[in-house]
Each structure stands twice: as C-alpha cells, then as structure tokens.
C-alpha atoms as a PDB file:
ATOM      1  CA  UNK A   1      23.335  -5.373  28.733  1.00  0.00           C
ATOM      2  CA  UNK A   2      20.937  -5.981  31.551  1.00  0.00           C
ATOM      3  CA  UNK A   3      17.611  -6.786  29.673  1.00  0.00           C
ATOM      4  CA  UNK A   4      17.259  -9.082  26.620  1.00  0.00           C
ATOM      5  CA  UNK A   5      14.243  -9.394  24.378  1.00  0.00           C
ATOM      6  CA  UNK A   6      13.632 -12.554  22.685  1.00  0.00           C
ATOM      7  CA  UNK A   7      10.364 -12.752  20.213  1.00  0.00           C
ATOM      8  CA  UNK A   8       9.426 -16.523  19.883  1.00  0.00           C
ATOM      9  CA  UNK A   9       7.283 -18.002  17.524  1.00  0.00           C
ATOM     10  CA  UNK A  10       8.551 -21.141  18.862  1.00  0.00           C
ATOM     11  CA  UNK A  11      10.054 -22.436  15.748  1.00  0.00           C
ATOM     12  CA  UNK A  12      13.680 -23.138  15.235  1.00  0.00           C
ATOM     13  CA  UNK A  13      14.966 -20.001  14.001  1.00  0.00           C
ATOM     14  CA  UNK A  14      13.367 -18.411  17.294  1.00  0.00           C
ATOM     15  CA  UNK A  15      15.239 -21.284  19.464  1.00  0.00           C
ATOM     16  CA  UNK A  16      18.584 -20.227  17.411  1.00  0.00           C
ATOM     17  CA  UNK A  17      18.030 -16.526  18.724  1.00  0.00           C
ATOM     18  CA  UNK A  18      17.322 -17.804  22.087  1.00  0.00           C
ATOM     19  CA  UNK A  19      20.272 -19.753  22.360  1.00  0.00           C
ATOM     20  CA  UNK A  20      22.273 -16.872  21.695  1.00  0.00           C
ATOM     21  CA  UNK A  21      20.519 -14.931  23.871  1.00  0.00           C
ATOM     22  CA  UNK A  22      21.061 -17.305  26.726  1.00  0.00           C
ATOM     23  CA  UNK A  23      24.818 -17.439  26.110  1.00  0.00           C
ATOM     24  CA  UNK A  24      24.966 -13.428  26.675  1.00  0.00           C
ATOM     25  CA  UNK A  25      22.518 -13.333  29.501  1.00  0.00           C
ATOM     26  CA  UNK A  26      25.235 -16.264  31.282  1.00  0.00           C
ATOM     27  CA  UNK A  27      28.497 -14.028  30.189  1.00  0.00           C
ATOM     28  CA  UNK A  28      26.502 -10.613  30.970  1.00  0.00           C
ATOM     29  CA  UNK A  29      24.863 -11.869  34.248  1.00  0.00           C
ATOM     30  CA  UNK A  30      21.351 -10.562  31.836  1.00  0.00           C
ATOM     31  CA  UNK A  31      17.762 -11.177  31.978  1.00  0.00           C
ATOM     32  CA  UNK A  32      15.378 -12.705  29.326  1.00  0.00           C
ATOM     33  CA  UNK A  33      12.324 -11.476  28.234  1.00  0.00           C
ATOM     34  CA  UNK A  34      10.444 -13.638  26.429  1.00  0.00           C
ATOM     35  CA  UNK A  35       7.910 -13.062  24.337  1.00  0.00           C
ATOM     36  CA  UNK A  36       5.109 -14.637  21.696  1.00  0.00           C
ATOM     37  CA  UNK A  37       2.602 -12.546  19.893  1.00  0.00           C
ATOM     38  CA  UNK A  38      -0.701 -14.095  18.982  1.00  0.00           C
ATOM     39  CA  UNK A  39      -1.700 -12.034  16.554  1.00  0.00           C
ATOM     40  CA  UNK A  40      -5.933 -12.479  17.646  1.00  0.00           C
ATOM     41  CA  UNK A  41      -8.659 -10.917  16.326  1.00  0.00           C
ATOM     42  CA  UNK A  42      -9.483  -7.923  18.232  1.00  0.00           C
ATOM     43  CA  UNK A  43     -13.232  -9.067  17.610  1.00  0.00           C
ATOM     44  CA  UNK A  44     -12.486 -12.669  19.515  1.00  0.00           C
ATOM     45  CA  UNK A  45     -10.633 -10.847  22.610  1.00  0.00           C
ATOM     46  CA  UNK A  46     -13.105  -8.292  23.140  1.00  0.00           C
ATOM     47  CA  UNK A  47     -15.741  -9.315  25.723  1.00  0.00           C
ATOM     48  CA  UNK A  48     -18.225  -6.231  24.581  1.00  0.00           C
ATOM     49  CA  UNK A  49     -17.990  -7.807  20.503  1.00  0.00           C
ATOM     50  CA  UNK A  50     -20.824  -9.614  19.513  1.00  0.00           C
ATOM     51  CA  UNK A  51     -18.423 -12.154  17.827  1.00  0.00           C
ATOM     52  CA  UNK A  52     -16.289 -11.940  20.868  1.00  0.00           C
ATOM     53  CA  UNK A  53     -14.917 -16.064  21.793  1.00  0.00           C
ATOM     54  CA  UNK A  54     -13.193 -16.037  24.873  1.00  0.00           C
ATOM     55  CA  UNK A  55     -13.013 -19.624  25.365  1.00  0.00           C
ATOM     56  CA  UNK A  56     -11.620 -19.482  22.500  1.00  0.00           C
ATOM     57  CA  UNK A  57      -9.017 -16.874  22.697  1.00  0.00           C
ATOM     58  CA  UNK A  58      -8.195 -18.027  26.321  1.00  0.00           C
ATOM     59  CA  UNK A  59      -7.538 -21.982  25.327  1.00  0.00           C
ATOM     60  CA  UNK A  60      -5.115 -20.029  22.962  1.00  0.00           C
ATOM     61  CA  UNK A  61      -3.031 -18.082  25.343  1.00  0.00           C
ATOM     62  CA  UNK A  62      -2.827 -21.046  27.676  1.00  0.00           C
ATOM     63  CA  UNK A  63      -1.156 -22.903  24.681  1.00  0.00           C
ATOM     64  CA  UNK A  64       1.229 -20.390  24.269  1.00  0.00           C
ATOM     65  CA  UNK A  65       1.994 -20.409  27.876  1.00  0.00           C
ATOM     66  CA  UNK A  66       2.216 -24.645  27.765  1.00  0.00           C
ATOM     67  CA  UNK A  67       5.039 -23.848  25.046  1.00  0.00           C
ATOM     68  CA  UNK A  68       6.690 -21.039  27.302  1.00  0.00           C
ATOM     69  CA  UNK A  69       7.043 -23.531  29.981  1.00  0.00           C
ATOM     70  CA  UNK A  70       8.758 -26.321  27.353  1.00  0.00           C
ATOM     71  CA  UNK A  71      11.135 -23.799  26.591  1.00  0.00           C
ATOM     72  CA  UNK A  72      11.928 -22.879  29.713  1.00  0.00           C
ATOM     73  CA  UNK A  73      12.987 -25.635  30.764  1.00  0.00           C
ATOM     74  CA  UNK A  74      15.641 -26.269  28.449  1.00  0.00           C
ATOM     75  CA  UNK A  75      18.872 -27.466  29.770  1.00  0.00           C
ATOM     76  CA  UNK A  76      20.919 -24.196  28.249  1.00  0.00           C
ATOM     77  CA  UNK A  77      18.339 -21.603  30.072  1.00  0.00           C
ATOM     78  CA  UNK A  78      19.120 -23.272  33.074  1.00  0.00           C
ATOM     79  CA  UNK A  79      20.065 -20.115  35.967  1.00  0.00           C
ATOM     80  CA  UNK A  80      18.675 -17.749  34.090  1.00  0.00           C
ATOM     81  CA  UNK A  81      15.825 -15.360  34.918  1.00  0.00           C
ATOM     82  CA  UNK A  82      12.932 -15.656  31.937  1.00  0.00           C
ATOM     83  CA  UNK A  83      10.118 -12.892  31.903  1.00  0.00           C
ATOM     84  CA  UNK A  84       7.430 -14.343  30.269  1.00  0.00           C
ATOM     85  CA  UNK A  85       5.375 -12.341  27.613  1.00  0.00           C
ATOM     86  CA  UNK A  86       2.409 -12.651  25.837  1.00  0.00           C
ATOM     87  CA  UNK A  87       0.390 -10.196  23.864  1.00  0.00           C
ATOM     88  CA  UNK A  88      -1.904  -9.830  21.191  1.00  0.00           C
ATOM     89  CA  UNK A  89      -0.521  -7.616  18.936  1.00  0.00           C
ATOM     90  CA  UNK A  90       1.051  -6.978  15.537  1.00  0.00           C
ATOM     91  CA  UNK A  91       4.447  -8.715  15.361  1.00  0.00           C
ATOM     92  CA  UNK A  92       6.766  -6.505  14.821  1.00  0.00           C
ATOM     93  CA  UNK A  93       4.659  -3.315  16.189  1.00  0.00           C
ATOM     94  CA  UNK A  94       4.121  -5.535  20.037  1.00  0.00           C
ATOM     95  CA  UNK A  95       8.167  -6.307  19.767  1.00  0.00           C
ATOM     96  CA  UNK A  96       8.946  -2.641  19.484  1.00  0.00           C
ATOM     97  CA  UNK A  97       6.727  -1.048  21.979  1.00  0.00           C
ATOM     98  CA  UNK A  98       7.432  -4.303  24.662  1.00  0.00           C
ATOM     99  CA  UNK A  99      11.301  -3.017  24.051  1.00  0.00           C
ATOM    100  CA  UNK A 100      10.242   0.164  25.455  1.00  0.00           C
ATOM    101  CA  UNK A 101       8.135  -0.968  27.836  1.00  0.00           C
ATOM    102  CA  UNK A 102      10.567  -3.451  29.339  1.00  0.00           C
ATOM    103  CA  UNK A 103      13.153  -0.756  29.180  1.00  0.00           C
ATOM    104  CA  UNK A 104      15.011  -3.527  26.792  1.00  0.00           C
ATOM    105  CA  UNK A 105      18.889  -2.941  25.623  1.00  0.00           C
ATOM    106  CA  UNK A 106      18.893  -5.890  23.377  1.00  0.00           C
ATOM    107  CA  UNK A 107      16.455  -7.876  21.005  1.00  0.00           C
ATOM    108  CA  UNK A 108      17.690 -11.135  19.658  1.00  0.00           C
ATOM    109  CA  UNK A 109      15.671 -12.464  16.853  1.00  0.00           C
ATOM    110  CA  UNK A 110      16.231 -15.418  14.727  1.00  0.00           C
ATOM    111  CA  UNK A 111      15.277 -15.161  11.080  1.00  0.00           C
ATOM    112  CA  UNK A 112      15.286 -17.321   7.941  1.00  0.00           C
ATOM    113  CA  UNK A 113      16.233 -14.165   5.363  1.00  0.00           C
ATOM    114  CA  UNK A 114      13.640 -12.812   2.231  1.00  0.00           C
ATOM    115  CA  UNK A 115      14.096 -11.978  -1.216  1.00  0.00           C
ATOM    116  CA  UNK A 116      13.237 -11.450  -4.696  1.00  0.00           C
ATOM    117  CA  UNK A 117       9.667 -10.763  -4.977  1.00  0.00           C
ATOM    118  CA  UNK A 118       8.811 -11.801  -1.658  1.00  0.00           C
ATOM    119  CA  UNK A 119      11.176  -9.846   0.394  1.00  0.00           C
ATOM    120  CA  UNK A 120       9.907  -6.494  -1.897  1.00  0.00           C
ATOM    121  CA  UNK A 121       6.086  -7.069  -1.317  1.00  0.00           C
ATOM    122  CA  UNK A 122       5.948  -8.860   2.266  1.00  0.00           C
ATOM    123  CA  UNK A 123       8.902  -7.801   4.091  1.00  0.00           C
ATOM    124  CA  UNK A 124      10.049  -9.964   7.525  1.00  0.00           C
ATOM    125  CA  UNK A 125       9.200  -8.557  11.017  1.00  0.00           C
ATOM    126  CA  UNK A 126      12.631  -8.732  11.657  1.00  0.00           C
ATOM    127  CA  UNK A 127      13.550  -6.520   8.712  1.00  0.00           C
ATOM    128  CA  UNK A 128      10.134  -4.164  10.485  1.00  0.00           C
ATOM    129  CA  UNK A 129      11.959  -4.309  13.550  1.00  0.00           C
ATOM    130  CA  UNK A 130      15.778  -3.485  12.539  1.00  0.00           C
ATOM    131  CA  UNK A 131      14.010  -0.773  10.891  1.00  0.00           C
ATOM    132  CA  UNK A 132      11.601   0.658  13.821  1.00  0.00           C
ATOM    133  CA  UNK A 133      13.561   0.099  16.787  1.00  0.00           C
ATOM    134  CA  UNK A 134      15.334   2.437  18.728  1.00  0.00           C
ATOM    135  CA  UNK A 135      17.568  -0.556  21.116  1.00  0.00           C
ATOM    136  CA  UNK A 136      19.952  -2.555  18.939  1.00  0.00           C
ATOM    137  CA  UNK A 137      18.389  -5.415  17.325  1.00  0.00           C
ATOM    138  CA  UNK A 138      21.051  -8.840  17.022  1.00  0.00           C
ATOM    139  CA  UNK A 139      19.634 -11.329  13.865  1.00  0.00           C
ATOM    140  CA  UNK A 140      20.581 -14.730  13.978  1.00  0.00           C
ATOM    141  CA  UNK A 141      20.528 -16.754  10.873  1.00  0.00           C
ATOM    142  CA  UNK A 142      21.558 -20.534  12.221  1.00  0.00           C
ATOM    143  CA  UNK A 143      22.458 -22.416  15.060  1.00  0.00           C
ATOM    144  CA  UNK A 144      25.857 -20.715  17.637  1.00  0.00           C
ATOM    145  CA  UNK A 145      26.787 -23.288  20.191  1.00  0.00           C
ATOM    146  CA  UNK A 146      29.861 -21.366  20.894  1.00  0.00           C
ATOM    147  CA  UNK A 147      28.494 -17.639  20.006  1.00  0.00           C
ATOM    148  CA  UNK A 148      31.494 -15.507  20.361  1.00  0.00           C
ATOM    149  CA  UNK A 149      32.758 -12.102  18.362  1.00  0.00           C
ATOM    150  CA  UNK A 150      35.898 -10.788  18.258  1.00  0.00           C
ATOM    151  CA  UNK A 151      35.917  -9.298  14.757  1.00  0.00           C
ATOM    152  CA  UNK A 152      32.931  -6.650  14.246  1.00  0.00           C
ATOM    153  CA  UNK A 153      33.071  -5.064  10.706  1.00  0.00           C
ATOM    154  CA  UNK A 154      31.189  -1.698  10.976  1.00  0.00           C
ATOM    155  CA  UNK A 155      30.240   0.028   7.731  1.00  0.00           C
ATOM    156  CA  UNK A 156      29.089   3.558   6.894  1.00  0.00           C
ATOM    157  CA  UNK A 157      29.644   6.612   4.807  1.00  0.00           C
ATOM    158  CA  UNK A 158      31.704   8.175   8.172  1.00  0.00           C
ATOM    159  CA  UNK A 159      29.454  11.206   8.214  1.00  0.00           C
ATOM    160  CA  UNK A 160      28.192  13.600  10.793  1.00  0.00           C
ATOM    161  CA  UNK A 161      24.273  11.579  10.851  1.00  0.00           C
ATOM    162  CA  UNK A 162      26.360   8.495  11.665  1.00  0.00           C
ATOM    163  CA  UNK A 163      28.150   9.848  15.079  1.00  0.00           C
ATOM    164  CA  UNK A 164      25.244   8.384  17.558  1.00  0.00           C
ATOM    165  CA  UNK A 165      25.025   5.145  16.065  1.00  0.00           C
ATOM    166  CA  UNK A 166      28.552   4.787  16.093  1.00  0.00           C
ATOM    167  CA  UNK A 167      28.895   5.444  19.339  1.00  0.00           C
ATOM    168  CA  UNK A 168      26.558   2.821  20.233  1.00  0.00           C
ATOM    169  CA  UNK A 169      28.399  -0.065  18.058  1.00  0.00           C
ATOM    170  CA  UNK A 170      31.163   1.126  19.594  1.00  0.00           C
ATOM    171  CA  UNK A 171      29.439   0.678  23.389  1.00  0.00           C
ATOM    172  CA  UNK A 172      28.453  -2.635  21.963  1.00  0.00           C
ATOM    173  CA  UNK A 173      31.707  -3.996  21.091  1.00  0.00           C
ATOM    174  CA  UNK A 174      33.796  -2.696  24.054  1.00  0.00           C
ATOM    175  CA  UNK A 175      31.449  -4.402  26.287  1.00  0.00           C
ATOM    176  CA  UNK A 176      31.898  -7.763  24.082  1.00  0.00           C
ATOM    177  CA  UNK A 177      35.153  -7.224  23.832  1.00  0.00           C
ATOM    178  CA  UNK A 178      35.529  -7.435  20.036  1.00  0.00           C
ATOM    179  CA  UNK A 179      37.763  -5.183  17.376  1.00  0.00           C
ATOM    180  CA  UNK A 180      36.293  -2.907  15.040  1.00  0.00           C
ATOM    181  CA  UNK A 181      37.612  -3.142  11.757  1.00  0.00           C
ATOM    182  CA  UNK A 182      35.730   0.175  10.364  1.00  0.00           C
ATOM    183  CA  UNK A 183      34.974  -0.055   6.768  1.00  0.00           C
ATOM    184  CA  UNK A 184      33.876   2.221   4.071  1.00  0.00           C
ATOM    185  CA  UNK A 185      32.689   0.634   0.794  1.00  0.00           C
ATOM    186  CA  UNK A 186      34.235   2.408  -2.376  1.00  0.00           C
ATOM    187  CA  UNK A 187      31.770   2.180  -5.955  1.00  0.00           C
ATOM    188  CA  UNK A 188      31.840   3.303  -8.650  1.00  0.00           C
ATOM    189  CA  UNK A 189      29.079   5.835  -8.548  1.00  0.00           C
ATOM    190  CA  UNK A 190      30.828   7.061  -5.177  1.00  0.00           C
ATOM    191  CA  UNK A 191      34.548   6.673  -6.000  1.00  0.00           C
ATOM    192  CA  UNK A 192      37.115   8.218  -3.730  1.00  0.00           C
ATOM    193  CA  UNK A 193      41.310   8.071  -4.158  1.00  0.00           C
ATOM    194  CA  UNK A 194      42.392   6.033  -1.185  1.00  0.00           C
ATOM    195  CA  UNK A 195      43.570   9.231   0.583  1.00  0.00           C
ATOM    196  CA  UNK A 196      40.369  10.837   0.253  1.00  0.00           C
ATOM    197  CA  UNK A 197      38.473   8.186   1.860  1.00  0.00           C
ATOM    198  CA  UNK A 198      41.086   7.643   4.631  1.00  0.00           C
ATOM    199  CA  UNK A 199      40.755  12.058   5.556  1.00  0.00           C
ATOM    200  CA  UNK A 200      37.286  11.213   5.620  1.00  0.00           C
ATOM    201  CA  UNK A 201      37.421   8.137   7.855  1.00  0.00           C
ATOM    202  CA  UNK A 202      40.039   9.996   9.826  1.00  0.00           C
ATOM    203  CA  UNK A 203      38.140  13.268  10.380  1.00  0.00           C
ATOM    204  CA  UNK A 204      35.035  11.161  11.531  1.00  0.00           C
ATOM    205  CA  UNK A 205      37.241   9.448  14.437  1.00  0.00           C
ATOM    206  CA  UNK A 206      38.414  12.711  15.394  1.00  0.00           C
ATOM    207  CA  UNK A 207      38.538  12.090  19.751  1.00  0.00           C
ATOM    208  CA  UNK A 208      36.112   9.366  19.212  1.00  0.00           C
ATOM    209  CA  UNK A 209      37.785   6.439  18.173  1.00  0.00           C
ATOM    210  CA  UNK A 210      37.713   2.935  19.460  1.00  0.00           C
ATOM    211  CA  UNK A 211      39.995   1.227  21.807  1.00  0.00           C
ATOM    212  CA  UNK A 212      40.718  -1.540  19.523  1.00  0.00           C
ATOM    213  CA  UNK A 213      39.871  -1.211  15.614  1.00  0.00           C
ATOM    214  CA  UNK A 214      41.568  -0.996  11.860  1.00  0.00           C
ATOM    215  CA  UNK A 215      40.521   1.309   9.288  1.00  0.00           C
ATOM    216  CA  UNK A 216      39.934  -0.256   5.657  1.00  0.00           C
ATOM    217  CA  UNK A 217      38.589   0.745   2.311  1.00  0.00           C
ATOM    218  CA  UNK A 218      37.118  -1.940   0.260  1.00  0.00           C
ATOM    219  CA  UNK A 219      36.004  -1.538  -3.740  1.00  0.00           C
ATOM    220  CA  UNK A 220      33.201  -2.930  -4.920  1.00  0.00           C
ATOM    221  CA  UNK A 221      30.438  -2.686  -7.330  1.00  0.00           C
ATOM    222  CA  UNK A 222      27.623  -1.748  -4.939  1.00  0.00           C
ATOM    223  CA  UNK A 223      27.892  -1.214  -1.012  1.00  0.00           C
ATOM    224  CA  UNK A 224      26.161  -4.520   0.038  1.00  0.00           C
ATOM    225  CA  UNK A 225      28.597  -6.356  -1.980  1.00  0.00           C
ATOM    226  CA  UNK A 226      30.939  -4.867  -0.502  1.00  0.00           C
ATOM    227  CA  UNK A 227      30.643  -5.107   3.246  1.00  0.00           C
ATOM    228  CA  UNK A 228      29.518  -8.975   2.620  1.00  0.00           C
ATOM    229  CA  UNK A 229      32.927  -9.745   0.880  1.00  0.00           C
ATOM    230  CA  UNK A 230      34.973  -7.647   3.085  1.00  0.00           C
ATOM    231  CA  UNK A 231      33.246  -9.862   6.047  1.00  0.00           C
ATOM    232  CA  UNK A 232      33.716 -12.766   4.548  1.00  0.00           C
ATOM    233  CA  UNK A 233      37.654 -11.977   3.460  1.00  0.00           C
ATOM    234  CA  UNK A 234      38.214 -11.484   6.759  1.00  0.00           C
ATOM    235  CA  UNK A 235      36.375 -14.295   8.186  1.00  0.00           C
ATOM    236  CA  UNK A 236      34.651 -11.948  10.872  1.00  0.00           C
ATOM    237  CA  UNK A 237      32.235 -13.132  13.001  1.00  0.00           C
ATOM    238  CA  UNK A 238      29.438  -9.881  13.039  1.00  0.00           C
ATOM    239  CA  UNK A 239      28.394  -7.648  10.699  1.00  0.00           C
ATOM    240  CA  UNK A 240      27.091  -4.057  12.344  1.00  0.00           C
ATOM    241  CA  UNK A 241      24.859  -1.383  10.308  1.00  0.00           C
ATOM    242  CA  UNK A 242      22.828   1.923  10.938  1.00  0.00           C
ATOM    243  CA  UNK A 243      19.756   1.597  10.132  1.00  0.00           C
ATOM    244  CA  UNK A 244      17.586   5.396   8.880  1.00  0.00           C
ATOM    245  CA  UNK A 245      14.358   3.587  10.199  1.00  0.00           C
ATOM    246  CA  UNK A 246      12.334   4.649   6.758  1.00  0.00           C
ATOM    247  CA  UNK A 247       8.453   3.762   6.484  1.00  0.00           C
ATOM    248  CA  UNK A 248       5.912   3.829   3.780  1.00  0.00           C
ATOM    249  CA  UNK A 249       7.249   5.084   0.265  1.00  0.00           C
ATOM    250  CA  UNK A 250      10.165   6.262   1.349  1.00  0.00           C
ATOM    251  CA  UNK A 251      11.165   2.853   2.423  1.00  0.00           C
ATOM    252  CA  UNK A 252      10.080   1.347  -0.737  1.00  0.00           C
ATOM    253  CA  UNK A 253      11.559   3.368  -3.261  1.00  0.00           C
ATOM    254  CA  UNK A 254      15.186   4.143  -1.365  1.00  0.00           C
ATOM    255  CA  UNK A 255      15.548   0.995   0.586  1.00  0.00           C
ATOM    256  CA  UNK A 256      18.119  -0.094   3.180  1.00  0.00           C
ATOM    257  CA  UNK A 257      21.391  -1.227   3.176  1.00  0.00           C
ATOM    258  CA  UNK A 258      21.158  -2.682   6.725  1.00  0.00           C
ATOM    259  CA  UNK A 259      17.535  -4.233   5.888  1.00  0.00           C
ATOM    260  CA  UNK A 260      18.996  -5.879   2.670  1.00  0.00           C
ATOM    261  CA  UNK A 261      21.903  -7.386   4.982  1.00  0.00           C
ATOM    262  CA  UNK A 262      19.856  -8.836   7.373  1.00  0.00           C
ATOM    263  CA  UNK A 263      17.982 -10.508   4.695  1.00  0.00           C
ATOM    264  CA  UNK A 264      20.704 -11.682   2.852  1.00  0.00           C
ATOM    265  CA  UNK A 265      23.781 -11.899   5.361  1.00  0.00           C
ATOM    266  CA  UNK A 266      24.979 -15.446   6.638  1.00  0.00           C
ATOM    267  CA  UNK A 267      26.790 -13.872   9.061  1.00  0.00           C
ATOM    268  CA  UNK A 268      24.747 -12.185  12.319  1.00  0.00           C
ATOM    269  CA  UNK A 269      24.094  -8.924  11.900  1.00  0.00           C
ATOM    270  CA  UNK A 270      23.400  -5.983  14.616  1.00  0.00           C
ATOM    271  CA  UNK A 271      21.884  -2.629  13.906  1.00  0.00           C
ATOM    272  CA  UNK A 272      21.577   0.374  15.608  1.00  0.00           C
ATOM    273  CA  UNK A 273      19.154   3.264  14.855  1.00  0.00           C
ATOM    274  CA  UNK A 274      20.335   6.180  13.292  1.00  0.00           C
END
C-alpha cells in the first residue's frame, strides 16, 4: 500500500476519509495523493472559446490550492508526503483515471450514503467509483480516530468469477492484519442445506485459503440484509464486497449489492473489482 488517493471536496466527510487515510499512510510508511475536481466549464478553461474566462477559472484553481494548503497543514498529516491534485474533470470519471495515472493502490473516500428516490436517479460518485475502479476503493461513513480492523466480513456467492477479487481482499487483509470471517448469505429464493453451502464454500478455498479466517452461513431474507446483520452480530469493524462494475441499463435494472452497501452500510466498506 504505497500510494493513497484521497478525493476532497473539502467538506467533512472528505476530512473523515482523509483522516483515515493518514492513519494508513503513518502504519504503511504510504503516500497521499490528494485531489479536488473543479468540475469547470470546458468553455471558461479554453483560451481558443469565445466565452473562454481565464481570470476567472484561474482565481478558481488558486482557491482550491489556498484550501489544499489549510489541509495540509493539519496536525494529523504531519510527516507525511501529500501530492497535490487538481483537475477539471468529471468527479468520479477524473478520480478513476488519476488512480491509474498515479499508479494508485488505494482510494479513500468519505461519503454521506443515498437512497430512495435519490440514490435511484442521481447516484453518488462514490457509488460511480466503487463501481468503475479497478484499485480497491475504502468508504468512510464518520469520523475513526483510532481506525483499526481486525474483523473483515467478506461476502460472495464463492464462485469461479469471484477468485481474483478474493484474492485481492485477501492481499488486503493479510497486509492489515485482520481475520476473514467469509460469509455466504442464504435466502429464500437461493436456499441451500447447510452442507451444501459449506461444499461450496469449501471447494472455492480449495489451496487458496486465508491465513486467518472462519467460514459462516447466515439466513436472511435478501443478501444485503444479510451481510449487514451478520456484521453487525459480530460487531466487525469492515465490510468487503466485489463489485461487477455495471454501467448504463444494465446497472439500473440489476443493481449492486456492493453499491447498495456502500450507500447504506454504517460500517466502512472496501470493494474490489470483479
């Protein structure tokens, strides 16, 4: 975990994610990128646009850059090294390609959670992200002055599609030192005996299981549910989810599991693409 990305809008769900960030750049000896999105007209930027405002668009990015420099100096950054970045770009389009760019193996992003008819119509760039980005993506819902995991639930259906993402969680958790507790969600549309569920769990981890982890089948009435109460009955302190990265109509009519968490979860949540 070398490189951390941190989008900032400056408000205090972005600070939250920053202060988490910060306590796994200090533990992980990591480095911070920083970075705020303006979001600019391309018609203000553009010195060959008739309606083109430099001025303008300049007093703007030196704003940004006056806010960069408050944050930075917080007391709990304090030894670390900050990349600053700004861009003018689509939120959750400029986080995604400045993860590649920055050859990034973490974003951090605060967020507040959607839903009803907002979170169907608008979506959250942090729901775009979990569901575009190809380096795990960490949402933080409040304020961690002591962020530390040592139970991870993972949840998934334990099938072959699953095997890379796994392996990454699993990457991610050794190097936090945390326990898996590996959990498939039993419904009612998808029922399986205990023993069926357990072969299947079983033949999954075939040579590729964790160093430290439990196995547990948990019944509920819909998969969400389920992985939200198991967390919570075992008071764990992450929730981790594949995400199948879906855009357009295919996203809208199947949906997520892992974008519905990170909208609805208390608990942080880290995905990693299938």
């Amino acid at each position: 975990m070398n490189r951390i990305l941190v989008p900032t809008d400056f408000s205090p769900e972005a600070e939250n994610a920053l202060k988490v960030a910060a306590q796994l750049a200090k533990e992980y000896d990591s480095e911070i990128y920083l970075l705020h999105l303006l979001e600019l007209p391309l018609d203000l930027i553009d010195p060959m646009s008739k309606g083109s405002e430099l001025p303008e668009a300049m007093f703007f990015m030196q704003m940004a850059h006056k806010k960069f420099q408050n944050v930075i100096e917080s007391d709990y950054l304090e030894g670390i090294t900050i990349h600053e970045r700004i861009q003018n770009n689509e939120a959750f389009e400029g986080i995604v390609d400045t993860a590649k760019k920055d050859n990034i193996d973490l974003i951090v992003m605060g967020s507040q959670g959607a839903s009803g008819f907002k979170e169907m119509v608008i979506g959250s760039n942090t729901e775009k992200v979990v569901r575009t980005s190809d380096v795990p993506v960490l949402v933080i819902k409040k304020d961690h002055n002591n962020f530390k995991i040592k139970d991870l639930v993972f949840a998934c259906e334990f099938t072959d599609e699953y095997k890379a993402s796994f392996e990454e969680a699993t990457r991610f958790a050794k190097s936090i030192n945390a326990k898996m507790h590996l959990l498939m969600v039993n419904t009612p549309n998808g029922f399986r005996t205990t023993a069926e569920a357990e072969d299947k769990m079983n033949s999954f981890l075939n040579g590729n299981k964790p160093d430290n982890y439990t196995l547990n089948i948990y019944n509920d009435r819909t998969i969400e549910k389920g992985i939200l109460n198991f967390a919570s009955a075992i008071d764990a302190d992450i929730i981790a989810m594949s995400t199948h990265g879906r855009k357009g109509l295919s996203h809208f009519f199947n949906g997520s599991i892992s974008e519905d968490l990170v909208n609805h979860a208390k608990r942080p949540v880290v995905t990693f693409k299938i």
